[in-house]
Protein backbone atom coordinates (compact mmCIF):
# COMPACT_ATOMS: atom_id res chain seq x y z
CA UNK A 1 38.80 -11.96 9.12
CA UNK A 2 40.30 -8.23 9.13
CA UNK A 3 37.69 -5.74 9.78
CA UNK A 4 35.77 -4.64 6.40
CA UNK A 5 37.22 -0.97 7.19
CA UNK A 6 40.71 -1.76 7.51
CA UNK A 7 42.32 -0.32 4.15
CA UNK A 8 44.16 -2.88 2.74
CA UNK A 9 47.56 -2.05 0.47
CA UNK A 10 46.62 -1.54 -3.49
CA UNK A 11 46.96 2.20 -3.46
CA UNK A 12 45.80 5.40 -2.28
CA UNK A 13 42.24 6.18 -2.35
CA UNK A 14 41.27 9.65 -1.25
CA UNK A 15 39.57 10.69 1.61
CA UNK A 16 38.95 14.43 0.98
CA UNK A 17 35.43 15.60 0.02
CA UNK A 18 34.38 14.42 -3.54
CA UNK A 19 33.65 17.22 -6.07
CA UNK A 20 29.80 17.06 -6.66
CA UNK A 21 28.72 15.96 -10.21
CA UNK A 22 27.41 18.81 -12.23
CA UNK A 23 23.40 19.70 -11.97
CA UNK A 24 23.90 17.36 -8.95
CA UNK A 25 22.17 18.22 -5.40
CA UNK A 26 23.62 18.17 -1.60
CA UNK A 27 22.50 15.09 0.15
CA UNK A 28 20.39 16.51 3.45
CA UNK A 29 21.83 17.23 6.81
CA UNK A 30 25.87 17.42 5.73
CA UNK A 31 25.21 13.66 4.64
CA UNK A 32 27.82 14.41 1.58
CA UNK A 33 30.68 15.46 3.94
CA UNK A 34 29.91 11.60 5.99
CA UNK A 35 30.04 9.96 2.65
CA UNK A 36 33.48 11.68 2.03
CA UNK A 37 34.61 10.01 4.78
CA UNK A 38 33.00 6.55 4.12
CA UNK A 39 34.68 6.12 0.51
CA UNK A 40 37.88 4.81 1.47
CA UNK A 41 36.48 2.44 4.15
CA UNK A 42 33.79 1.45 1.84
CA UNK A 43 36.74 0.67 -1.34
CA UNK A 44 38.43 -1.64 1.34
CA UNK A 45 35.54 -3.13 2.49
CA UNK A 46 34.81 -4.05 -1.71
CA UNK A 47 38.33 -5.02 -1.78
CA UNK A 48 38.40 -7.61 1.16
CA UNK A 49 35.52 -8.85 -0.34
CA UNK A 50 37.01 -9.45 -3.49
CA UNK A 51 39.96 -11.26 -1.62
CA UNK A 52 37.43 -12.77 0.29
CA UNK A 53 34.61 -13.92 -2.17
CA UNK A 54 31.98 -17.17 -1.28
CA UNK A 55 29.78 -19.04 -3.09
CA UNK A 56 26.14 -19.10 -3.71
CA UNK A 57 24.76 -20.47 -0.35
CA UNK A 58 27.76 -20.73 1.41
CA UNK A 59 28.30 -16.41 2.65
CA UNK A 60 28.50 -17.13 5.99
CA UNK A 61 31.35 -14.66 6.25
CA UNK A 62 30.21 -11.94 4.15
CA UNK A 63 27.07 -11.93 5.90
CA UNK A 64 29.24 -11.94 9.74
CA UNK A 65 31.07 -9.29 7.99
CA UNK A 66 27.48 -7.39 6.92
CA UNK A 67 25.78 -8.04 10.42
CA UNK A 68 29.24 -6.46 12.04
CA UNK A 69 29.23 -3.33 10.03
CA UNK A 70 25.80 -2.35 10.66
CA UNK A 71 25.28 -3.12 14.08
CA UNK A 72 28.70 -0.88 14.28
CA UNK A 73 26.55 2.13 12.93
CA UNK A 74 23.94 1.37 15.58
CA UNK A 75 21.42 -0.72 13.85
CA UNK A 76 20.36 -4.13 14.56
CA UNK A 77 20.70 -6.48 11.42
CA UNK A 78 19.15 -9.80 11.78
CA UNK A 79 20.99 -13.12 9.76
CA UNK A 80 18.83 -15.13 8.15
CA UNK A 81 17.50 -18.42 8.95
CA UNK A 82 20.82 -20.23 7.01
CA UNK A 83 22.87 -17.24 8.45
CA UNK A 84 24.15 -16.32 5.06
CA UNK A 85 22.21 -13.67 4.17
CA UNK A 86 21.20 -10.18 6.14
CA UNK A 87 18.05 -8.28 6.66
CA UNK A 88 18.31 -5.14 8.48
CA UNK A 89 15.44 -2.24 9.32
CA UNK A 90 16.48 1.56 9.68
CA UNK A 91 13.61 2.52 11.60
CA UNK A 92 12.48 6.58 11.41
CA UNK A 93 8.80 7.59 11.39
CA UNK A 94 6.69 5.12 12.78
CA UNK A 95 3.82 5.85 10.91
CA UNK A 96 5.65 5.91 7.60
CA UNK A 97 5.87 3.38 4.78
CA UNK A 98 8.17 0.85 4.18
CA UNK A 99 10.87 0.87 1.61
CA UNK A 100 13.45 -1.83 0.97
CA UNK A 101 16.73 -1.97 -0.96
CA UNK A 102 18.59 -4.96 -2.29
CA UNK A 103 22.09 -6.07 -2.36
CA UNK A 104 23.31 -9.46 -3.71
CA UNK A 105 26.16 -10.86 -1.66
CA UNK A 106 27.45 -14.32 -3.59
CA UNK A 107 30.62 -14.66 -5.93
CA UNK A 108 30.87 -16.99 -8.81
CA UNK A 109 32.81 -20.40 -9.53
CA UNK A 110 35.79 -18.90 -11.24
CA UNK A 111 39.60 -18.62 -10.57
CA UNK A 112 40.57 -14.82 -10.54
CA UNK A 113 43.04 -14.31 -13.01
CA UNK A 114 43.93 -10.32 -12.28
CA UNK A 115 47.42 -8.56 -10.78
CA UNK A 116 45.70 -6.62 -8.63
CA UNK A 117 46.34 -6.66 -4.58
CA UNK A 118 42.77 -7.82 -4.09
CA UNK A 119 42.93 -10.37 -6.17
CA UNK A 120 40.75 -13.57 -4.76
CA UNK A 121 42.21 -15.31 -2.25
CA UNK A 122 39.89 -18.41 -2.91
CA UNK A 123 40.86 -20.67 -5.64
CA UNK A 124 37.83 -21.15 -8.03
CA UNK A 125 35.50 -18.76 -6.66
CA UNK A 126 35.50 -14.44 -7.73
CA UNK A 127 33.46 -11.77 -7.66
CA UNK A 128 32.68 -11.52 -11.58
CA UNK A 129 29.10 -10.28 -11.26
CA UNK A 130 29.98 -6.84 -8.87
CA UNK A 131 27.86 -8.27 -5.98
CA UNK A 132 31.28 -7.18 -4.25
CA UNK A 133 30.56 -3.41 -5.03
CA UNK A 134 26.41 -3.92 -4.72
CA UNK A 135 27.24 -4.72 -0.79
CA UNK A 136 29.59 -2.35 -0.42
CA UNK A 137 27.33 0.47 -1.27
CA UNK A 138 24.43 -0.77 0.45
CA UNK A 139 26.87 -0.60 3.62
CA UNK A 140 27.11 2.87 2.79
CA UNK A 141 23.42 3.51 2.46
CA UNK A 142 22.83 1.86 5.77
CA UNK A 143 25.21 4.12 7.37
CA UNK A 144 23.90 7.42 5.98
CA UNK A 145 20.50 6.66 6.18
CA UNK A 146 21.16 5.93 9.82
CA UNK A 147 22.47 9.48 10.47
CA UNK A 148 18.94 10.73 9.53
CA UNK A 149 17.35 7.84 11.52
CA UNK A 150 19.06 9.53 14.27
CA UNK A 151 17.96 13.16 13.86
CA UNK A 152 14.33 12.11 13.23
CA UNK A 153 14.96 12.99 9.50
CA UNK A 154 14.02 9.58 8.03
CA UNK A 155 10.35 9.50 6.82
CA UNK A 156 9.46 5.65 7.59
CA UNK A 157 11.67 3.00 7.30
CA UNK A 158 13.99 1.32 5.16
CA UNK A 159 15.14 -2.58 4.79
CA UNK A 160 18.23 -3.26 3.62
CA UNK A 161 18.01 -6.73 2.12
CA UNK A 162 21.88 -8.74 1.61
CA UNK A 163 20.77 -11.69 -0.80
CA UNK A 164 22.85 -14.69 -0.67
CA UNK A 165 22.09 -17.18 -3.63
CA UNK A 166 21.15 -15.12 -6.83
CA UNK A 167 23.62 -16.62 -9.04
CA UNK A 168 21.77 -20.38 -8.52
CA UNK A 169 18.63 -21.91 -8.14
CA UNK A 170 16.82 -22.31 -6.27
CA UNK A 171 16.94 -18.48 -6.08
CA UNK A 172 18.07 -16.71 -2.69
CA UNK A 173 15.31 -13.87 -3.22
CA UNK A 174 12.49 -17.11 -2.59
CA UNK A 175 15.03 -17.67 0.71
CA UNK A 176 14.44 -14.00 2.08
CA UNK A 177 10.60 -13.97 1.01
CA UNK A 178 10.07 -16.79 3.10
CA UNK A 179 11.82 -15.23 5.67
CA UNK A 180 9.44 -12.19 5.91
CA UNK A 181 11.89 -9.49 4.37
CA UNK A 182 8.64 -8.06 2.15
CA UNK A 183 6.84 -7.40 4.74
CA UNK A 184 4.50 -4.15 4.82
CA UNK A 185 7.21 -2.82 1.88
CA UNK A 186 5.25 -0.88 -0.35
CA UNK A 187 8.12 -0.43 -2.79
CA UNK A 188 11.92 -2.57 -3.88
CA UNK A 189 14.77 -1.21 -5.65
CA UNK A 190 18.22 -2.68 -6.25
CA UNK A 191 21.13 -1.49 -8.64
CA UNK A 192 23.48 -3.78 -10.52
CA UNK A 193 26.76 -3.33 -11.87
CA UNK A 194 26.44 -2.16 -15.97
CA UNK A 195 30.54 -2.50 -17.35
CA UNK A 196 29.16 -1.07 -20.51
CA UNK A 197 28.20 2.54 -18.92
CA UNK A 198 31.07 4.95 -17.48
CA UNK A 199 30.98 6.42 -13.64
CA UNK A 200 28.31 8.63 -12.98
CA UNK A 201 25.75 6.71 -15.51
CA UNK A 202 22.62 5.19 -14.90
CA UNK A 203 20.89 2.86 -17.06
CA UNK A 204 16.75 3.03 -16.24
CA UNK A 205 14.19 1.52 -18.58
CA UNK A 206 10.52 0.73 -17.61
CA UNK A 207 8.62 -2.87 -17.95
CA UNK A 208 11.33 -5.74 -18.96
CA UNK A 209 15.33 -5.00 -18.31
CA UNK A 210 15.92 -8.78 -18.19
CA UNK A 211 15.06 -11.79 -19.24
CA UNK A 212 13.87 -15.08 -18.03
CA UNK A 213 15.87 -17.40 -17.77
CA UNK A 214 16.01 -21.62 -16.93
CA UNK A 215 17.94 -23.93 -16.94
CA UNK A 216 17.67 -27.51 -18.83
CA UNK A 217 19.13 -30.86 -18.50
CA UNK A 218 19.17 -33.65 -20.94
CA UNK A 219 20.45 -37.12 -19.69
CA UNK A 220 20.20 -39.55 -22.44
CA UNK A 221 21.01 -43.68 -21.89
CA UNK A 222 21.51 -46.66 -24.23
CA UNK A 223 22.86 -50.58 -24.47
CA UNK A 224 26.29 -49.05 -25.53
CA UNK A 225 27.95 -51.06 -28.26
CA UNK A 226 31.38 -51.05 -30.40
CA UNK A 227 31.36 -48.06 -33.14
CA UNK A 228 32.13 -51.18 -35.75
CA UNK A 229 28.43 -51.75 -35.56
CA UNK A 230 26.62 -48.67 -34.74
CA UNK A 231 23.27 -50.71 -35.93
CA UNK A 232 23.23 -52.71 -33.05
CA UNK A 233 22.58 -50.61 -30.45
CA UNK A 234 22.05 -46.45 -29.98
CA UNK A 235 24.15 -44.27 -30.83
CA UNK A 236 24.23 -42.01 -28.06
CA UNK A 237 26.70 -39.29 -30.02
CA UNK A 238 24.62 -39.13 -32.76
CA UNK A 239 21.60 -38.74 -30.44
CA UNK A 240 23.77 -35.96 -28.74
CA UNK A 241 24.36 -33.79 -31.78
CA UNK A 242 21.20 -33.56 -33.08
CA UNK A 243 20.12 -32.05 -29.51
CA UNK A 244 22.29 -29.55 -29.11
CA UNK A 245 22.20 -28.66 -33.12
CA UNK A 246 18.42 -29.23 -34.04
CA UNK A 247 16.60 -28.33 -30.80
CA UNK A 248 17.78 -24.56 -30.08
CA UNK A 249 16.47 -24.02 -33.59
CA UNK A 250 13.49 -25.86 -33.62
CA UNK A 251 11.88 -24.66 -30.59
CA UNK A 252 12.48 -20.84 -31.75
CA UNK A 253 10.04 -22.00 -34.29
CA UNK A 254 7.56 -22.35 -31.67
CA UNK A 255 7.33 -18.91 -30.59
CA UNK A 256 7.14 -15.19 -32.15
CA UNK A 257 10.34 -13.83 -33.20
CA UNK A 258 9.91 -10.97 -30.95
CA UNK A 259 9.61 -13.33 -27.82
CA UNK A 260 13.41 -13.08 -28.00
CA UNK A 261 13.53 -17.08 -26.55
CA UNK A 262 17.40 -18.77 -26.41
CA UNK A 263 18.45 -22.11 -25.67
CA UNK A 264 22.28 -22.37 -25.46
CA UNK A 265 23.83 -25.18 -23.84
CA UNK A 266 27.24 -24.89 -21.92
CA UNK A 267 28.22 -28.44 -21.32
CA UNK A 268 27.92 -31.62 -23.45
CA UNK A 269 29.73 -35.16 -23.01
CA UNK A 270 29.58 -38.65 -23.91
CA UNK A 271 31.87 -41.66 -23.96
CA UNK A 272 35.36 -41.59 -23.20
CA UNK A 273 37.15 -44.12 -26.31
CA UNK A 274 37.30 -43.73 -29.54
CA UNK A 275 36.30 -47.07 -30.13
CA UNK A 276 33.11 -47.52 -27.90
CA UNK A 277 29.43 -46.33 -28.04
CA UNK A 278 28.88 -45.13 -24.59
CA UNK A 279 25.83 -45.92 -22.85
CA UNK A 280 25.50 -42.23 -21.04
CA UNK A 281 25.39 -38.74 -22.72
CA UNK A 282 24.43 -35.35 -20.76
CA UNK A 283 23.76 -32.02 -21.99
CA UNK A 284 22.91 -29.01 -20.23
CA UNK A 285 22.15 -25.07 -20.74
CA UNK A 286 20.07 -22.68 -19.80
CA UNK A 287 16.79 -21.12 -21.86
CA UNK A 288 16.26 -17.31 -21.57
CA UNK A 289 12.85 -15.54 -22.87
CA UNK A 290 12.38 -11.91 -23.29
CA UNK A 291 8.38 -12.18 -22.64
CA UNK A 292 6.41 -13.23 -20.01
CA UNK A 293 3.64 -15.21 -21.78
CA UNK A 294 6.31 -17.39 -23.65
CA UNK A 295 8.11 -18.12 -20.69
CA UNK A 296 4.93 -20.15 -18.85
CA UNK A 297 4.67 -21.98 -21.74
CA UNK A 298 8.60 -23.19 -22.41
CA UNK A 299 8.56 -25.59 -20.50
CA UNK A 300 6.06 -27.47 -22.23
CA UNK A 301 7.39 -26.50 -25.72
CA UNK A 302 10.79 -27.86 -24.78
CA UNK A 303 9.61 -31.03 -23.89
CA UNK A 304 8.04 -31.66 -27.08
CA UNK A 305 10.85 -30.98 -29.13
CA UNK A 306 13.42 -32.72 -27.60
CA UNK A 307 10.91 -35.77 -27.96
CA UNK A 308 10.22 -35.05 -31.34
CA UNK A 309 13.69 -34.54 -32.36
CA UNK A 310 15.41 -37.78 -30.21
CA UNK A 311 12.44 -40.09 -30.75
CA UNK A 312 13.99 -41.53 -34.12
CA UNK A 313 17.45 -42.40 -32.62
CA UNK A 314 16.15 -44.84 -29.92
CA UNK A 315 17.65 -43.07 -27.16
CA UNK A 316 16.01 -42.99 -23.60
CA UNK A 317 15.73 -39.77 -22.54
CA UNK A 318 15.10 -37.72 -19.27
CA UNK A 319 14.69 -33.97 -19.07
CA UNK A 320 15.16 -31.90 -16.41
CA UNK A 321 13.20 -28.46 -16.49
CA UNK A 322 14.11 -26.28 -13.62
CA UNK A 323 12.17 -23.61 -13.30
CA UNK A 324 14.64 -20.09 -12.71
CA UNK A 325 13.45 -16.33 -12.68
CA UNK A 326 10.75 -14.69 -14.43
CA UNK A 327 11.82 -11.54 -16.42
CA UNK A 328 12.63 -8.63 -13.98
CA UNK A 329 9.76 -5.99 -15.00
CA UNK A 330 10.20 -2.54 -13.63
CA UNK A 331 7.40 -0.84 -12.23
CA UNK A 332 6.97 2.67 -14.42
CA UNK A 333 6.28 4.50 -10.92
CA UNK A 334 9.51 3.34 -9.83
CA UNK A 335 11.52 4.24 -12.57
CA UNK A 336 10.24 7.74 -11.76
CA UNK A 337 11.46 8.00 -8.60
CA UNK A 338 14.83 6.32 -10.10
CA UNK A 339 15.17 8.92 -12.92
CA UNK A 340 14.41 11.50 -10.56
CA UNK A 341 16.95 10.13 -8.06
CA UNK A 342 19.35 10.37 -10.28
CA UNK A 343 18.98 13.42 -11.43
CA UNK A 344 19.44 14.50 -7.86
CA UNK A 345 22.63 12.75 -7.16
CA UNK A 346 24.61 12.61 -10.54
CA UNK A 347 23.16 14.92 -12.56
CA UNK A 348 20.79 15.21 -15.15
CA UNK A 349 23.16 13.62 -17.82
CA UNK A 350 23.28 10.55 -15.43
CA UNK A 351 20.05 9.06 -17.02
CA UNK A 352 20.74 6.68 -19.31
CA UNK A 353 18.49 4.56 -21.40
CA UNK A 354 19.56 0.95 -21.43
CA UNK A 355 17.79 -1.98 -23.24
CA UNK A 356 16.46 -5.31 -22.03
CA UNK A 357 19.36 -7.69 -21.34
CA UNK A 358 19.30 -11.68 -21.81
CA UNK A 359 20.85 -12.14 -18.59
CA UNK A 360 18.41 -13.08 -15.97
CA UNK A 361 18.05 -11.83 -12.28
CA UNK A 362 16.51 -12.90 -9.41
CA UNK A 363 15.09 -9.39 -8.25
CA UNK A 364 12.58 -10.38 -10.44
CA UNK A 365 10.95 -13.06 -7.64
CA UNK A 366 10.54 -9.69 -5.43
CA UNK A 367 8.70 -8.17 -7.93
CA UNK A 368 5.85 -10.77 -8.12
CA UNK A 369 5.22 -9.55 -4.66
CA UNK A 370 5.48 -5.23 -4.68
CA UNK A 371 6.32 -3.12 -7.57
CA UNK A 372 9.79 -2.06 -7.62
CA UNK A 373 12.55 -1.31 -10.27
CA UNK A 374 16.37 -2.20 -11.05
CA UNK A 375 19.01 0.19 -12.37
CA UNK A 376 22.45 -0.57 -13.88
CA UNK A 377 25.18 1.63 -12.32
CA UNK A 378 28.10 2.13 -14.32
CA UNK A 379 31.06 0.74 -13.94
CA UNK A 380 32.94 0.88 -17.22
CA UNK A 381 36.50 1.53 -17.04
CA UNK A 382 38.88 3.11 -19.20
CA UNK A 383 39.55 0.73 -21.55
CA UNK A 384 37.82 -2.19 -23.25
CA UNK A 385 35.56 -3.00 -20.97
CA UNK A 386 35.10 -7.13 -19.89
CA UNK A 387 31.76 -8.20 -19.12
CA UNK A 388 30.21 -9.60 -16.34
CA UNK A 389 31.27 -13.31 -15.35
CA UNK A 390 34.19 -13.15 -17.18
CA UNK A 391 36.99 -13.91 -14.70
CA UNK A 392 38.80 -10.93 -15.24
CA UNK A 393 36.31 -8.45 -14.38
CA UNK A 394 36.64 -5.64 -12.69
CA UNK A 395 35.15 -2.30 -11.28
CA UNK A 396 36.13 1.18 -11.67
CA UNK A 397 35.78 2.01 -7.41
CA UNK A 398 33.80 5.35 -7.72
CA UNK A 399 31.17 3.84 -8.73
CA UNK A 400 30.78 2.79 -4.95
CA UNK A 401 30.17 6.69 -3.94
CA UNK A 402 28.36 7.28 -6.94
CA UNK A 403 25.55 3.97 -5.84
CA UNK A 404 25.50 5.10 -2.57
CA UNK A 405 24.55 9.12 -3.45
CA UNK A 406 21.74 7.19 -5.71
CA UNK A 407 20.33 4.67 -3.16
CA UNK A 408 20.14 7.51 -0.72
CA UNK A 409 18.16 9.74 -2.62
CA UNK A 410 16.14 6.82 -3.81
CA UNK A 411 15.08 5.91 -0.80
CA UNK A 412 14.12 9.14 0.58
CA UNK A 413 12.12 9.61 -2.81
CA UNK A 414 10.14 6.60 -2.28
CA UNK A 415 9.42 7.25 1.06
CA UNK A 416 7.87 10.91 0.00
CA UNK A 417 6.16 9.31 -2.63
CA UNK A 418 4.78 6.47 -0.51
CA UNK A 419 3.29 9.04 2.12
């Protein structure tokens, strides 16, 4: 593997000191004119690991690559257990609190269709979630916030936290708990990449910005039979269609409108002849809940319905109800020192409301534990923008300087506040 900081071909990227947004302020201690210098290296280190993307579970390499970089700017990363993930402690006061920032490191299960030089190297698998770009900056953040680590200008400590696994379940956030990475932290922030706000935009919102979300499995089995006499045995098709038709709707019925709960299901099959009732049918999808209270109970509510609704067509049926995320719920305190954070390093008209999404997070497993908050970073580019894990998306690149000014003045917010 090339070193992260190696600039790979794909055009120029510019080195000289960034013009500060307007109503923006300096980072401390001539931190801006080290970020100048960062950007490029931090671009190619976001485009080798686009090249280079890895699956959930399996970022051995991106966290070797992680581990490399920061011990380079003189800190001393630790892998975890599996050794594809990275937890790493910039240590300043002693007697301050404990602050910790989150990056997600894994790709998705896609083939990279874009004519770009970065494109992934790795048939089936791309970064189509920005967890290329959330690394990248919190590489960046590590670096800077060691500077002032350095000079004794760092007012407790801050863990970096590189997630591997948030795209499956079990969730990699329950992989670093275990491994101690919330311990003493007071406070947990983590950004995520928002295609539907430009550079230099922010989206904040307190209590739910996500949803839950699960995912469900229905395996249904029969005798099998001819389709000349459908009477004689179950009809396993039949039994398929009215699950994926009648119980999205029915079990919406269960719940207040407002609870904002969705069952869609991304695969179905059964049988492979025209001519034969096949004795095995499978459908899967996930569920996603706005609401907190209606998420404890879908489980249960699921599993009525789909007995209710496949109980007349004979079929025997086994459901699988694995258990995902709850909704990530940010912490109002938090979101203050976000919003003021942002103010600080992109301006005033860098706040940006956003609304609760259906898409579901694992950050939300951290905050169980310590109150925290997640922002969306803009990334839109000009254009129509494609959304995330669509195979052809992509990033406009300073957004990586524009995370890194926020994550830095984040953290040395929370650690004021937390004094």
């Amino acid at each position: 593997m090339t070193s992260a900081l190696t600039l790979p071909s794909g055009g120029p990227l510019a080195s000289s000191r960034p013009e500060a947004p307007t109503g923006s302020q300096p980072l401390p201690f001539e931190l801006d004119h080290l970020l100048a210098l960062r950007v490029p290296g931090l671009i190619a280190t976001r485009r080798h690991l686009h090249s280079h993307p890895e699956l959930s579970g399996e970022e051995f390499e991106t966290a070797a690559l992680v581990h490399r970089e920061l011990s380079l700017a003189g800190l001393k990363p630790r892998l975890l257990p599996k050794g594809n993930g990275v937890i790493c402690d910039i240590d300043g006061r002693p007697d301050g609190p404990v602050i910790a920032l989150r990056a997600d490191i894994d790709a998705l299960p896609l083939d990279d269709p874009k004519d770009v030089p970065y494109r992934s190297t790795v048939e089936g698998v791309c970064h189509a979630c920005g967890h290329d770009v959330h690394t990248s900056v919190m590489l960046g953040v590590g670096m800077l916030l060691a500077q002032l680590a350095d000079i004794g200008q760092l007012d407790g400590r801050v863990r970096l936290i590189f997630q591997p696994a948030e795209e499956i379940l079990p969730c990699g956030s329950l992989e670093v708990i275990e491994a101690g990475g919330l311990e003493d932290v007071v406070q947990i922030f983590a950004l995520h990449c928002d295609p539907n706000l430009p550079v230099g935009k922010v989206g904040l919102r307190v209590g739910p910005i996500t949803a839950a979300a699960d995912n469900v499995t229905v395996r249904l089995t029969g005798p099998g039979g001819h389709t000349a006499r459908p009477h004689l045995t179950v009809d396993l098709v039949d039994a398929l269609g009215r699950l994926v038709t009648e119980v999205p709707t029915l079990i919406s019925r269960r719940v207040p409108a407002n609870s904002g709960l969705l069952l869609v299901f991304g695969h179905a099959s059964a049988g492979t002849r025209y001519n034969v009732i096949p004795s095995e049918a499978c459908a899967a999808g996930t569920l996603r809940v706005m609401d907190r209270d209606t998420w404890d109970e879908a489980p249960k509510i699921v599993a009525q319905v789909v007995r209710d609704v496949l109980a007349p067509t004979g079929a025997t049926v086994d459901l699988e109800y694995l258990r995902g995320r709850p909704p990530v719920t940010n912490d109002a305190g938090a979101i203050g020192v976000l919003t003021a954070a942002t103010a600080a390093a992109l301006g005033p008209d860098g706040i940006a409301e956003t609304p609760q999404s259906m898409g579901g997070e694992d950050f939300s497993w951290y905050l169980e534990h310590v109150p925290g908050a997640l922002a969306r970073l803009g990334v839109g580019r000009t254009g129509p923008n494609v959304d995330l894990h669509r195979a052809s998306f992509d990033v406009d690149e300073r957004a990586i300087e524009a995370g890194v000014r926020l994550m830095v003045q984040t953290a040395l917010r929370a650690l004021a506040a937390a004094r």
